[in-house]
ModelCIF file with pLDDT and N, C-alpha, C, O atoms, coordinates in Angstrom:
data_MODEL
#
_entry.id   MODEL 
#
_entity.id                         1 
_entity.type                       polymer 
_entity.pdbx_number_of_molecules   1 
#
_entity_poly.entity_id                      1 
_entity_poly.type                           'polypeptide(L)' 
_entity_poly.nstd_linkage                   no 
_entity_poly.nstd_monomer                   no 
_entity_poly.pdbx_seq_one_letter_code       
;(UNK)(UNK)(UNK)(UNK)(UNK)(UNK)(UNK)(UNK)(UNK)(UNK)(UNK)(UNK)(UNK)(UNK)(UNK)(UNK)
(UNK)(UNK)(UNK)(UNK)(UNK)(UNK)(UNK)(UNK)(UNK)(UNK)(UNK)(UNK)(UNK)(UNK)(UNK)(UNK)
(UNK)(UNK)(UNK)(UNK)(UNK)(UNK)(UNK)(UNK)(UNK)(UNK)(UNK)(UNK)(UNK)(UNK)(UNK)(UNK)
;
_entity_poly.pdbx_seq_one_letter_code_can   XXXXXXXXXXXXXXXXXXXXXXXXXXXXXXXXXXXXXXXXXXXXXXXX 
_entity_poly.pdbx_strand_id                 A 
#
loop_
_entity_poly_seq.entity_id 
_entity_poly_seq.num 
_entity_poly_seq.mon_id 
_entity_poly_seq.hetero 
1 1  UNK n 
1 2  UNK n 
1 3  UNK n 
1 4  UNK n 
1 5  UNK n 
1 6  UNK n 
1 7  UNK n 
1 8  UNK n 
1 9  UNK n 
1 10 UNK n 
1 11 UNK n 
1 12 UNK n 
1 13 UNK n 
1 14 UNK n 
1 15 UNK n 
1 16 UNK n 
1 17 UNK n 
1 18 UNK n 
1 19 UNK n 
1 20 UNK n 
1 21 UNK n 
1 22 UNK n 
1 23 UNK n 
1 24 UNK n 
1 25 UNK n 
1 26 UNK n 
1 27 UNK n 
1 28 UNK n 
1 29 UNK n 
1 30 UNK n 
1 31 UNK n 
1 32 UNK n 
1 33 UNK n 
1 34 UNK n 
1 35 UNK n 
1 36 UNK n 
1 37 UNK n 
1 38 UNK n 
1 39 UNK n 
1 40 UNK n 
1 41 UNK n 
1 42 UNK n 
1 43 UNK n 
1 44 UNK n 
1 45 UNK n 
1 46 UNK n 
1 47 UNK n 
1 48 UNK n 
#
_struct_asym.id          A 
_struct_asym.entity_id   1 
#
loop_
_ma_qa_metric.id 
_ma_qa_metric.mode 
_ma_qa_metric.name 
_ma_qa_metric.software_group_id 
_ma_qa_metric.type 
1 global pLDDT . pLDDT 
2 local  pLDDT . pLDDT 
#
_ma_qa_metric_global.metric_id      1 
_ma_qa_metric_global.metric_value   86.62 
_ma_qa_metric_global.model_id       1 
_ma_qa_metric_global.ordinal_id     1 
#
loop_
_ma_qa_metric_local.label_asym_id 
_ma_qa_metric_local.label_comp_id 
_ma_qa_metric_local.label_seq_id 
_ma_qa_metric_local.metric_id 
_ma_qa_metric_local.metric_value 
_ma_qa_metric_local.model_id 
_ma_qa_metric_local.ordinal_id 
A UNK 1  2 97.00 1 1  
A UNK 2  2 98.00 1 2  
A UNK 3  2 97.00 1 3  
A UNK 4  2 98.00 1 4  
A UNK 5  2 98.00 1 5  
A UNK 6  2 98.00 1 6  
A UNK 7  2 96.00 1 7  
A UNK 8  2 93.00 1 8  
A UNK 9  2 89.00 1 9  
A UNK 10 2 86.00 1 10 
A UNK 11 2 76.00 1 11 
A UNK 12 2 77.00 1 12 
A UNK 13 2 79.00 1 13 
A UNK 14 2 83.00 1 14 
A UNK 15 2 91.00 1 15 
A UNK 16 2 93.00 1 16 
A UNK 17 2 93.00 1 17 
A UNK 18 2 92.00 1 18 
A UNK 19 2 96.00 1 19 
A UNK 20 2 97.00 1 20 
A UNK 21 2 97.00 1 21 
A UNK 22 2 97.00 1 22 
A UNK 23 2 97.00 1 23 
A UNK 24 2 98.00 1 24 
A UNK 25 2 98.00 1 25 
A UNK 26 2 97.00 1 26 
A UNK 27 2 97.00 1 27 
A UNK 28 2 98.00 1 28 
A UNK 29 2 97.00 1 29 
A UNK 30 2 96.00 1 30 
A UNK 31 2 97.00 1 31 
A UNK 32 2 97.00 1 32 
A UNK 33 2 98.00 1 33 
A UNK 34 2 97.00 1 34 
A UNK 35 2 98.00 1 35 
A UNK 36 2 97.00 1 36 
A UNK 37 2 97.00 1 37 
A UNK 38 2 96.00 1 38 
A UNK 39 2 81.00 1 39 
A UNK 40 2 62.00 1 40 
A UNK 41 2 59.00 1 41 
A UNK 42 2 60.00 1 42 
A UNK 43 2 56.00 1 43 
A UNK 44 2 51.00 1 44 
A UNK 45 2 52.00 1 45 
A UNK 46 2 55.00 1 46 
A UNK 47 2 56.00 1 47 
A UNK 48 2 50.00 1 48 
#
loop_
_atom_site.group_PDB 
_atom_site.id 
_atom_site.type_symbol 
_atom_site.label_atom_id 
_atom_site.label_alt_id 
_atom_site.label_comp_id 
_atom_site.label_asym_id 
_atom_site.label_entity_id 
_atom_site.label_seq_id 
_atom_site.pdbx_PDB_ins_code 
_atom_site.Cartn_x 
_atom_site.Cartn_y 
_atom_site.Cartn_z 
_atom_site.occupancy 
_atom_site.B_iso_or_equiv 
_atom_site.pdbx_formal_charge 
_atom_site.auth_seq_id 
_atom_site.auth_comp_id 
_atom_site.auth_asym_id 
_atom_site.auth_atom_id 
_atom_site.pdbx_PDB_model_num 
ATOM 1   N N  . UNK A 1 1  ? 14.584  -6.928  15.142 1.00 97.00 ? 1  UNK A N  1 
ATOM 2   C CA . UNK A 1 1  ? 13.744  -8.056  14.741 1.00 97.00 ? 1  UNK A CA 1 
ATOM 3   C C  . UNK A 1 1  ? 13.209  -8.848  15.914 1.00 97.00 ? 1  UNK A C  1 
ATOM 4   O O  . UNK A 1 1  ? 13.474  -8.447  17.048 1.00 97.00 ? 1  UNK A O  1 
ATOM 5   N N  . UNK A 1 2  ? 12.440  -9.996  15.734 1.00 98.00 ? 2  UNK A N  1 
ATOM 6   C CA . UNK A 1 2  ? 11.889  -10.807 16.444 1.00 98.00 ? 2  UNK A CA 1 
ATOM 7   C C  . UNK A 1 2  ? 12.285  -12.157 16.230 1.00 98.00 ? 2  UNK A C  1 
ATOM 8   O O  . UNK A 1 2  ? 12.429  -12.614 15.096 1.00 98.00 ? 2  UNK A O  1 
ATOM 9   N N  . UNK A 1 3  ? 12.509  -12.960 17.504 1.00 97.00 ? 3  UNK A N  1 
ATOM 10  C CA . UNK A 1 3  ? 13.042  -14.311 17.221 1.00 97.00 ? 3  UNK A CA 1 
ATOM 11  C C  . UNK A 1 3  ? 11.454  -14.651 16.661 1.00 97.00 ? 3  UNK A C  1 
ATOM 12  O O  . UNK A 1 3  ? 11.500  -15.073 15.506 1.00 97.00 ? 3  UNK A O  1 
ATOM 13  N N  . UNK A 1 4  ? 10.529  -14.594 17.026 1.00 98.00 ? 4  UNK A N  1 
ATOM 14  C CA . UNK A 1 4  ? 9.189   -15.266 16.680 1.00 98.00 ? 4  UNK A CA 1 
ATOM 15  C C  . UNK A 1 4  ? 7.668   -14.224 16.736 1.00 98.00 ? 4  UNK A C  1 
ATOM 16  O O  . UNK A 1 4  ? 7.629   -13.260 17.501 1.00 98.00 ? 4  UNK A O  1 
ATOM 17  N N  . UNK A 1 5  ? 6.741   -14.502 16.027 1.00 98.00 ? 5  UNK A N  1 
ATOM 18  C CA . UNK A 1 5  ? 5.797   -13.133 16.100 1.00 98.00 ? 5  UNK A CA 1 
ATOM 19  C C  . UNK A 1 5  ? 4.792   -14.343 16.568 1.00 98.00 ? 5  UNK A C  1 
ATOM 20  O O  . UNK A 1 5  ? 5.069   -15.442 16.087 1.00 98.00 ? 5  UNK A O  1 
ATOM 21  N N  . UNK A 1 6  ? 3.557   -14.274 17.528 1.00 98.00 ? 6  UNK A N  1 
ATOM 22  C CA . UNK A 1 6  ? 2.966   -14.972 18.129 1.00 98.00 ? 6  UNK A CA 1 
ATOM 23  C C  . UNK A 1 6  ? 1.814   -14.833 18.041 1.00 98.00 ? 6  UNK A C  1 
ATOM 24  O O  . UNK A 1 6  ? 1.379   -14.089 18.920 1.00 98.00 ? 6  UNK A O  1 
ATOM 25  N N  . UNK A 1 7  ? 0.740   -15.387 17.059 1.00 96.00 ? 7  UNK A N  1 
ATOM 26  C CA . UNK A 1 7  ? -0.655  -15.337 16.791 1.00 96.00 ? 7  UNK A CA 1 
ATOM 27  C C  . UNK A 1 7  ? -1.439  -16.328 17.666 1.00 96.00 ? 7  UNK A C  1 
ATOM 28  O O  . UNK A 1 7  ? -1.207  -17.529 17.529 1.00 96.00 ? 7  UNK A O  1 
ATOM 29  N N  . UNK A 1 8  ? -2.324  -15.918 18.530 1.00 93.00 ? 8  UNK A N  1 
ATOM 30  C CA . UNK A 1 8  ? -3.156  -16.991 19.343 1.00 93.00 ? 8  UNK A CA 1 
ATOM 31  C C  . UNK A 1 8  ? -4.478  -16.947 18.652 1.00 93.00 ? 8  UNK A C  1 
ATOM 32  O O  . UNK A 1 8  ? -5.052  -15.930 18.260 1.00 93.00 ? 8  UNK A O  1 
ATOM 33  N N  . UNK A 1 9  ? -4.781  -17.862 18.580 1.00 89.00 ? 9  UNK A N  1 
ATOM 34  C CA . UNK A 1 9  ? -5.998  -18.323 17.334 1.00 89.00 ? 9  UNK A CA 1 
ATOM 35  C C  . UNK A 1 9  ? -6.845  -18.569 18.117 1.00 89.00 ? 9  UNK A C  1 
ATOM 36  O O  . UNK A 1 9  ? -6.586  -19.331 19.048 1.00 89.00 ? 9  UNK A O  1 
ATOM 37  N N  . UNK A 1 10 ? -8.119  -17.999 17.978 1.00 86.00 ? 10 UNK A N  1 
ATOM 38  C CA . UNK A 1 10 ? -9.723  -18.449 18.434 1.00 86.00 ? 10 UNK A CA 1 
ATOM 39  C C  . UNK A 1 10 ? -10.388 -19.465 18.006 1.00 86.00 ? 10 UNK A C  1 
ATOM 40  O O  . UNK A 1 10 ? -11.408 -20.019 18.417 1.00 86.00 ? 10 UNK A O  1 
ATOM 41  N N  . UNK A 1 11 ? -9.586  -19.682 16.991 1.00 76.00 ? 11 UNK A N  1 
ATOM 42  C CA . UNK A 1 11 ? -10.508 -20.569 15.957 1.00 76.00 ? 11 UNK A CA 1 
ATOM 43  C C  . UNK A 1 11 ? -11.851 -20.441 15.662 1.00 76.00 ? 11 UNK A C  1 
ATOM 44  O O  . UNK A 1 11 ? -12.666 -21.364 15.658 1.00 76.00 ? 11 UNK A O  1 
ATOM 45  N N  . UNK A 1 12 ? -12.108 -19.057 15.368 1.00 77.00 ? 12 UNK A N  1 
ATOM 46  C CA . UNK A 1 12 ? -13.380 -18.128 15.429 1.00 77.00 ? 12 UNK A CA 1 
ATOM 47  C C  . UNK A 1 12 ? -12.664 -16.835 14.717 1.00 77.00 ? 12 UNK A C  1 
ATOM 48  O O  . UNK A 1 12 ? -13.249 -15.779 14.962 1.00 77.00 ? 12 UNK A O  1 
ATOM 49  N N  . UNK A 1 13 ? -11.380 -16.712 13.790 1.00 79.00 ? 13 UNK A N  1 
ATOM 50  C CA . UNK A 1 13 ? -11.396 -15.160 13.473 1.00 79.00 ? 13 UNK A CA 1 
ATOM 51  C C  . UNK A 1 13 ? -12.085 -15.322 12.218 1.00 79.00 ? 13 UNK A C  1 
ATOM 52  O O  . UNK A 1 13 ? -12.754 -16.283 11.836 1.00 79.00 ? 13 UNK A O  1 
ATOM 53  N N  . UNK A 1 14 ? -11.785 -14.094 11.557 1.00 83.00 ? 14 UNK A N  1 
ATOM 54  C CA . UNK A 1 14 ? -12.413 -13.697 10.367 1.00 83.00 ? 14 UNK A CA 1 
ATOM 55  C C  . UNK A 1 14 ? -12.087 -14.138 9.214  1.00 83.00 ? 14 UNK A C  1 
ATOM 56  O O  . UNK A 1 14 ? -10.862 -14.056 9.296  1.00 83.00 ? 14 UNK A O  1 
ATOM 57  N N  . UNK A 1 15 ? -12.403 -14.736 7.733  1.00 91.00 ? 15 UNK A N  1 
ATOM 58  C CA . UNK A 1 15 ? -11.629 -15.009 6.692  1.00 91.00 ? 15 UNK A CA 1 
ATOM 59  C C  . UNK A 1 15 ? -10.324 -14.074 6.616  1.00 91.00 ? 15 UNK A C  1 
ATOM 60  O O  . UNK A 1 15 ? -9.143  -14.279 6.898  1.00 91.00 ? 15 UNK A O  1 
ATOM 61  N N  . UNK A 1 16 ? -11.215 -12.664 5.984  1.00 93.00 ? 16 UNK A N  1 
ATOM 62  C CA . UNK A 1 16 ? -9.875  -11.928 5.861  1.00 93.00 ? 16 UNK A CA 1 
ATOM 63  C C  . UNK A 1 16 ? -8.401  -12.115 7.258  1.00 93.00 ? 16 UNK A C  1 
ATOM 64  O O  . UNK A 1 16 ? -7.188  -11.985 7.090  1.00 93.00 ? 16 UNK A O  1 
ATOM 65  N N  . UNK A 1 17 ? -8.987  -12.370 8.231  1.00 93.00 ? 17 UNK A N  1 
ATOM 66  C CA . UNK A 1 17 ? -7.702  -12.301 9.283  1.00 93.00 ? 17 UNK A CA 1 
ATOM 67  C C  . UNK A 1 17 ? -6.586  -13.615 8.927  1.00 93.00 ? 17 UNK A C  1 
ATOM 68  O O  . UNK A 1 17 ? -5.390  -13.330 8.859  1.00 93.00 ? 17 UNK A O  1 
ATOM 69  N N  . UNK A 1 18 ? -6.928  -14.718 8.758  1.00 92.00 ? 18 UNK A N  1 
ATOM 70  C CA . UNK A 1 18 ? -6.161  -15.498 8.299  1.00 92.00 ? 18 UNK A CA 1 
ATOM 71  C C  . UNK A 1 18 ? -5.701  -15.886 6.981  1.00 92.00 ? 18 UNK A C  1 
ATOM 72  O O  . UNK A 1 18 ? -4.997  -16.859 6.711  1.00 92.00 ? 18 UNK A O  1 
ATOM 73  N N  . UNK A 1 19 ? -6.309  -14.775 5.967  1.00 96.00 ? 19 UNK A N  1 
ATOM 74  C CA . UNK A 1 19 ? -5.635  -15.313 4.914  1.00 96.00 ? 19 UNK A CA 1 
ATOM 75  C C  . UNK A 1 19 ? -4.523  -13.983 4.674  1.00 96.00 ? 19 UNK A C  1 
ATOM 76  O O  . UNK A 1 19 ? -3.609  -14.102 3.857  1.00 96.00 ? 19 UNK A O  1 
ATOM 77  N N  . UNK A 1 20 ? -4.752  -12.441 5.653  1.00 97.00 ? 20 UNK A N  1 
ATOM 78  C CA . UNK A 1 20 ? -3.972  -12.019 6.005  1.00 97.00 ? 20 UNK A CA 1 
ATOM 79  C C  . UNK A 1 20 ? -2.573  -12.371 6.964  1.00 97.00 ? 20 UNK A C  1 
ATOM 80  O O  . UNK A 1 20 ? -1.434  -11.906 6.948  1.00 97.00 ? 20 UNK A O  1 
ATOM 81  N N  . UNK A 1 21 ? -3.124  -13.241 7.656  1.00 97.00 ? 21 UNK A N  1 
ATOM 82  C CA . UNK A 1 21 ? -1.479  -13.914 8.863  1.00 97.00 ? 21 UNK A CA 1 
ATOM 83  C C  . UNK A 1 21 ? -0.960  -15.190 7.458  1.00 97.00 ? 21 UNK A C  1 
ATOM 84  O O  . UNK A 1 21 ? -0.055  -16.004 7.645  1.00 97.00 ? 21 UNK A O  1 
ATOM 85  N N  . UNK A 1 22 ? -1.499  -15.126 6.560  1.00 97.00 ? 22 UNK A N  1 
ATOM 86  C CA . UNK A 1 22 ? -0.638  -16.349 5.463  1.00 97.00 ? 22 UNK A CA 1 
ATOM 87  C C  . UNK A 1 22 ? 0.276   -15.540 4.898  1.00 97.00 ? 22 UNK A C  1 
ATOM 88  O O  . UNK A 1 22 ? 1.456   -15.868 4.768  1.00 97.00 ? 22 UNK A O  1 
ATOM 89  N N  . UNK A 1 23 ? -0.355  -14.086 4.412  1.00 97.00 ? 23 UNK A N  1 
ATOM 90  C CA . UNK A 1 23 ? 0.508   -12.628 3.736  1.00 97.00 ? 23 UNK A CA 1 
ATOM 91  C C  . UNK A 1 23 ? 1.989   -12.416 4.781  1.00 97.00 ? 23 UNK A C  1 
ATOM 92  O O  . UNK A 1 23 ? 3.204   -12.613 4.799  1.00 97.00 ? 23 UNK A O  1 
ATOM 93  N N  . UNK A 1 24 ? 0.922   -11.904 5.531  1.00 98.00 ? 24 UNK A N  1 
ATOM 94  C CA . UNK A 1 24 ? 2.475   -11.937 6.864  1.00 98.00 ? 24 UNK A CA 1 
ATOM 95  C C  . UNK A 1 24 ? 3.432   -13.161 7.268  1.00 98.00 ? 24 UNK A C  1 
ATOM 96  O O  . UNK A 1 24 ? 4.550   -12.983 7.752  1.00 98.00 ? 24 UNK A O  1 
ATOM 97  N N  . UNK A 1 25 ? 2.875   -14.418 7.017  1.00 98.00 ? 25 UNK A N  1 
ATOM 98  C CA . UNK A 1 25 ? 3.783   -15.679 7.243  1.00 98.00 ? 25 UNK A CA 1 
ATOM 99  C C  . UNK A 1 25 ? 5.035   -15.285 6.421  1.00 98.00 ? 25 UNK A C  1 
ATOM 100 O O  . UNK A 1 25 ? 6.149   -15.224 6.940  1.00 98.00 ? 25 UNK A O  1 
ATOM 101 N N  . UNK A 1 26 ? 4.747   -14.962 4.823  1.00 97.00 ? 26 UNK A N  1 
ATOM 102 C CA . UNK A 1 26 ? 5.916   -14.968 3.930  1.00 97.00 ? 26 UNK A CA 1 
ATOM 103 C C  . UNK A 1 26 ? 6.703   -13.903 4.426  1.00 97.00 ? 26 UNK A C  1 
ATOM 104 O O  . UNK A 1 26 ? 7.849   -14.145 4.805  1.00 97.00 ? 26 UNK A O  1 
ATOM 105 N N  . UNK A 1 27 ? 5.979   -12.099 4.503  1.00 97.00 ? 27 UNK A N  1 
ATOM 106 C CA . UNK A 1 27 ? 6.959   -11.303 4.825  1.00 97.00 ? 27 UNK A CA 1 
ATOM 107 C C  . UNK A 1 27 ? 7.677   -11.675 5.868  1.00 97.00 ? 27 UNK A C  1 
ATOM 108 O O  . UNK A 1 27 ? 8.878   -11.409 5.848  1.00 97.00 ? 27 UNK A O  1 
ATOM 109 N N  . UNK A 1 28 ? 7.090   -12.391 7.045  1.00 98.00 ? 28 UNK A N  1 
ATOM 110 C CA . UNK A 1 28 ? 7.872   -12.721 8.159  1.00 98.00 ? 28 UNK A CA 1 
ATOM 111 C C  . UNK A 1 28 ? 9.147   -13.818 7.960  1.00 98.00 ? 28 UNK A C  1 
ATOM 112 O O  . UNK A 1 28 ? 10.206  -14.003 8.560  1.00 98.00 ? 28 UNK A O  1 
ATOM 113 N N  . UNK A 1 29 ? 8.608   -14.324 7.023  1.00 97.00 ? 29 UNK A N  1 
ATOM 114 C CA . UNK A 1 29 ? 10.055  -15.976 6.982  1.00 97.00 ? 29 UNK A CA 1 
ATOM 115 C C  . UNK A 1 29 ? 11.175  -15.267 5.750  1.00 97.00 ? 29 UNK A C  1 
ATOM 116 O O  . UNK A 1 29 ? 12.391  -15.241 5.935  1.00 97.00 ? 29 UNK A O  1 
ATOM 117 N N  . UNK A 1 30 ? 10.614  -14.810 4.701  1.00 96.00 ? 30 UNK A N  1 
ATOM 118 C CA . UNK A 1 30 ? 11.592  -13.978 4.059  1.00 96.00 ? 30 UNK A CA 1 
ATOM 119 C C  . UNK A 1 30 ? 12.725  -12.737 4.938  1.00 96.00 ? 30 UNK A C  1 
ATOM 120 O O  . UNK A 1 30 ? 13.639  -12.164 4.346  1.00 96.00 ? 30 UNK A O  1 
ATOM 121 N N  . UNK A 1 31 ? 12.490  -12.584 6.004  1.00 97.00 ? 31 UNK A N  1 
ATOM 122 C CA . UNK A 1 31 ? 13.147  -11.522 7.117  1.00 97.00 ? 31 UNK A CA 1 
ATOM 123 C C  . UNK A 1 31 ? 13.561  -12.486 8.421  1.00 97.00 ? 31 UNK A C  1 
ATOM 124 O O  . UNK A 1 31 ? 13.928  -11.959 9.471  1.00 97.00 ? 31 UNK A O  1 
ATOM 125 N N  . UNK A 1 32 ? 13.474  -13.928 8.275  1.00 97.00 ? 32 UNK A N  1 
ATOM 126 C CA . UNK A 1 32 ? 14.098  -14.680 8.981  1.00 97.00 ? 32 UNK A CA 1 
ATOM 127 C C  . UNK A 1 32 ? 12.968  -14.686 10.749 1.00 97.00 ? 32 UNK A C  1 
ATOM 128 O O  . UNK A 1 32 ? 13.275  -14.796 11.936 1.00 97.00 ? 32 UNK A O  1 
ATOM 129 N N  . UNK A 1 33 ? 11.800  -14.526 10.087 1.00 98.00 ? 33 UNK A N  1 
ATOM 130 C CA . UNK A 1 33 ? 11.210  -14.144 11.496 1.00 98.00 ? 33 UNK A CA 1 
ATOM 131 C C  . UNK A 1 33 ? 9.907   -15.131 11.918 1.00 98.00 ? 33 UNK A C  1 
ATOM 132 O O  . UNK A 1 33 ? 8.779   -14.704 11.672 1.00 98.00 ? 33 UNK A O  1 
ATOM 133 N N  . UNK A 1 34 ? 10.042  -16.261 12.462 1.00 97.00 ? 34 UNK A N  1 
ATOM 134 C CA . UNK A 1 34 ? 9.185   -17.376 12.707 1.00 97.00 ? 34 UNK A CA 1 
ATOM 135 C C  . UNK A 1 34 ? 7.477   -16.779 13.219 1.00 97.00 ? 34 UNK A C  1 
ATOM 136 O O  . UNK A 1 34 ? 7.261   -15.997 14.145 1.00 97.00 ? 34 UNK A O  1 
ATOM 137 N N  . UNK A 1 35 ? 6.513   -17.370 12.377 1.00 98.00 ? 35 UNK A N  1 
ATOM 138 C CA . UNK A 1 35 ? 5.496   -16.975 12.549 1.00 98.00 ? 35 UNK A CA 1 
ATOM 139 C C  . UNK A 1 35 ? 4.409   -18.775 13.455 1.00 98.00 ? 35 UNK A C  1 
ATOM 140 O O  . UNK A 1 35 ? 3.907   -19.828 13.061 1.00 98.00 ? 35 UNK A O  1 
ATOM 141 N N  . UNK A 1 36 ? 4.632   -17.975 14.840 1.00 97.00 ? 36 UNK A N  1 
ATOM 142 C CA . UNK A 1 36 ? 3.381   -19.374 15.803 1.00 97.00 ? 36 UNK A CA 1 
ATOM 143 C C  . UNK A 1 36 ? 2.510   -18.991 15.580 1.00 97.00 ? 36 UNK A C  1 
ATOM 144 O O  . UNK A 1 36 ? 2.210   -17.809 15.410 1.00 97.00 ? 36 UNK A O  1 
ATOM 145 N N  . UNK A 1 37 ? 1.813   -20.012 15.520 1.00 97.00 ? 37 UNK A N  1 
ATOM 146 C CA . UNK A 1 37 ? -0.109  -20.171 15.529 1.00 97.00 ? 37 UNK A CA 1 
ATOM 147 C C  . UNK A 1 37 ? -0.065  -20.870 17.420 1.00 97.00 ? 37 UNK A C  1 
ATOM 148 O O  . UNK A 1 37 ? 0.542   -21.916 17.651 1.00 97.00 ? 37 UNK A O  1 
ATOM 149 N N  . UNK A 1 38 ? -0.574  -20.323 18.213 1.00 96.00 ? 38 UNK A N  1 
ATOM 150 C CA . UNK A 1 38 ? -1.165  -21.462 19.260 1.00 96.00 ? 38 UNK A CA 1 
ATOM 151 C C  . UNK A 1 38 ? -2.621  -20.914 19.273 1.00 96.00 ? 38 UNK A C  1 
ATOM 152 O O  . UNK A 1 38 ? -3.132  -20.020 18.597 1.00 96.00 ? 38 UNK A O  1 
ATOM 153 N N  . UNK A 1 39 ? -3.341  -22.036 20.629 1.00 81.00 ? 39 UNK A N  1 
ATOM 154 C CA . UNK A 1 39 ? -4.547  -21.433 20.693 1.00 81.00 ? 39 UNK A CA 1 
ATOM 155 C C  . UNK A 1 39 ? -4.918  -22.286 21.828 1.00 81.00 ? 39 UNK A C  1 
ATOM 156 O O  . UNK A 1 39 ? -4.078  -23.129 22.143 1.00 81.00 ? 39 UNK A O  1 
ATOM 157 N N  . UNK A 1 40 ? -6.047  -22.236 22.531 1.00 62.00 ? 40 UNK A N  1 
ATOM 158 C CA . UNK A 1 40 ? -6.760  -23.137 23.276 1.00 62.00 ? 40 UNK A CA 1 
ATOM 159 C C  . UNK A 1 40 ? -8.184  -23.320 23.305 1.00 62.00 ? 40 UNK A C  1 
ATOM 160 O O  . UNK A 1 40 ? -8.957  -23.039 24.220 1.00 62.00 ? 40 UNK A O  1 
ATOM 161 N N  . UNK A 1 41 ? -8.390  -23.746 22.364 1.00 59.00 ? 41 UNK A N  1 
ATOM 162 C CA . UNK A 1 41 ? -9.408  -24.601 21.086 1.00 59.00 ? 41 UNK A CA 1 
ATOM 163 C C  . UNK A 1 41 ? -10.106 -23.765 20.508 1.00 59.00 ? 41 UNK A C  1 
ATOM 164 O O  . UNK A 1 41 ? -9.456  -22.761 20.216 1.00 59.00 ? 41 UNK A O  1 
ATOM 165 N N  . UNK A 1 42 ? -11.065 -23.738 20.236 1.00 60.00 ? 42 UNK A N  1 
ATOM 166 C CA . UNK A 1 42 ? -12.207 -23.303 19.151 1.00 60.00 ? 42 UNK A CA 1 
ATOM 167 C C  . UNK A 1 42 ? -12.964 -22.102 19.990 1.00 60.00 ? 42 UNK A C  1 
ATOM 168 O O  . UNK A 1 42 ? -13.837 -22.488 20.767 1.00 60.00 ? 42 UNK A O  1 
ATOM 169 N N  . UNK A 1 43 ? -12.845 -21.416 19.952 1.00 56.00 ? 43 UNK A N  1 
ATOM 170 C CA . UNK A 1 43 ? -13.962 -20.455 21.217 1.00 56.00 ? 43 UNK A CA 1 
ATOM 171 C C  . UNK A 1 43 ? -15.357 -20.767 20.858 1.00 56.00 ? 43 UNK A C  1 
ATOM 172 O O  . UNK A 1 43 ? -16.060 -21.304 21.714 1.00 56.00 ? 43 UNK A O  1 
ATOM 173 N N  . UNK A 1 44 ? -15.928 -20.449 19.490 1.00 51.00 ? 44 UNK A N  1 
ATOM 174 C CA . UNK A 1 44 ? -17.200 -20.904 19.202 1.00 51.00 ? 44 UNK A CA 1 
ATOM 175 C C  . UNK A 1 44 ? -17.670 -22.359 19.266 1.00 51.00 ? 44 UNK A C  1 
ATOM 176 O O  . UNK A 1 44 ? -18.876 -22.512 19.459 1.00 51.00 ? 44 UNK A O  1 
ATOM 177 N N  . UNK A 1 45 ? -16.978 -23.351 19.147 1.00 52.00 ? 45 UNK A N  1 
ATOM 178 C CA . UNK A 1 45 ? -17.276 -24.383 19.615 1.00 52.00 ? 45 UNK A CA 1 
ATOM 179 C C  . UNK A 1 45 ? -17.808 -24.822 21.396 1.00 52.00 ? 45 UNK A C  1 
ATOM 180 O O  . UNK A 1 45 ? -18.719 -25.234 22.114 1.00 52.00 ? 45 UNK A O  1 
ATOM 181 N N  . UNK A 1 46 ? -16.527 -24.378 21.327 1.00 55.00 ? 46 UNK A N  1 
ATOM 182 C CA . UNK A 1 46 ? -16.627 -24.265 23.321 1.00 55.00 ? 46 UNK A CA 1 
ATOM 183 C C  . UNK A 1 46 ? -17.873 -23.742 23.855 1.00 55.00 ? 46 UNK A C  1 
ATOM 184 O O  . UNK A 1 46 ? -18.620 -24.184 24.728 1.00 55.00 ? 46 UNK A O  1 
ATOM 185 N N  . UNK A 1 47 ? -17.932 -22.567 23.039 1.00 56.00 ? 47 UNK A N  1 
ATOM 186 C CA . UNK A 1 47 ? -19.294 -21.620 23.514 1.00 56.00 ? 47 UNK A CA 1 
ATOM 187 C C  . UNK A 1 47 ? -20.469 -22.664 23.511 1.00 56.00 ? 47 UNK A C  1 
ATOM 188 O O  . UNK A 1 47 ? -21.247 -22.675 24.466 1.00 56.00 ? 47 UNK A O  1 
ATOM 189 N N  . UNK A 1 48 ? -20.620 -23.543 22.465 1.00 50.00 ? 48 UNK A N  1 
ATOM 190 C CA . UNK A 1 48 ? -21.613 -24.204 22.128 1.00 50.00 ? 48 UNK A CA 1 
ATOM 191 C C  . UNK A 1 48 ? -21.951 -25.570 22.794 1.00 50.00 ? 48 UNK A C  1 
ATOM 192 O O  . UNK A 1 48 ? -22.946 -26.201 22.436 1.00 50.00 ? 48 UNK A O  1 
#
């Protein structure tokens, strides 16, 4: 197992990608396995 599974966020992915890492949040916490979000900000914003 994993003490923690580590998603770095664009804040630019796809619908389906995050309402898929919500699917995986549960399988992951039901198996005792902490799911991070970090990020360093918005990429499309930034871009802009």
């Amino acid at each position: 197992g994993f003490d923690a599974a580590i998603f770095a966020d664009t804040g630019w992915e796809p619908t389906a990608v995050y309402r898929h890492l919500d699917r995986l949040t549960g399988i992951a916490q039901t198996a005792g396995i902490d799911v991070v979000r970090v990020g360093a900000g918005d990429i499309r914003a930034d871009a802009l």
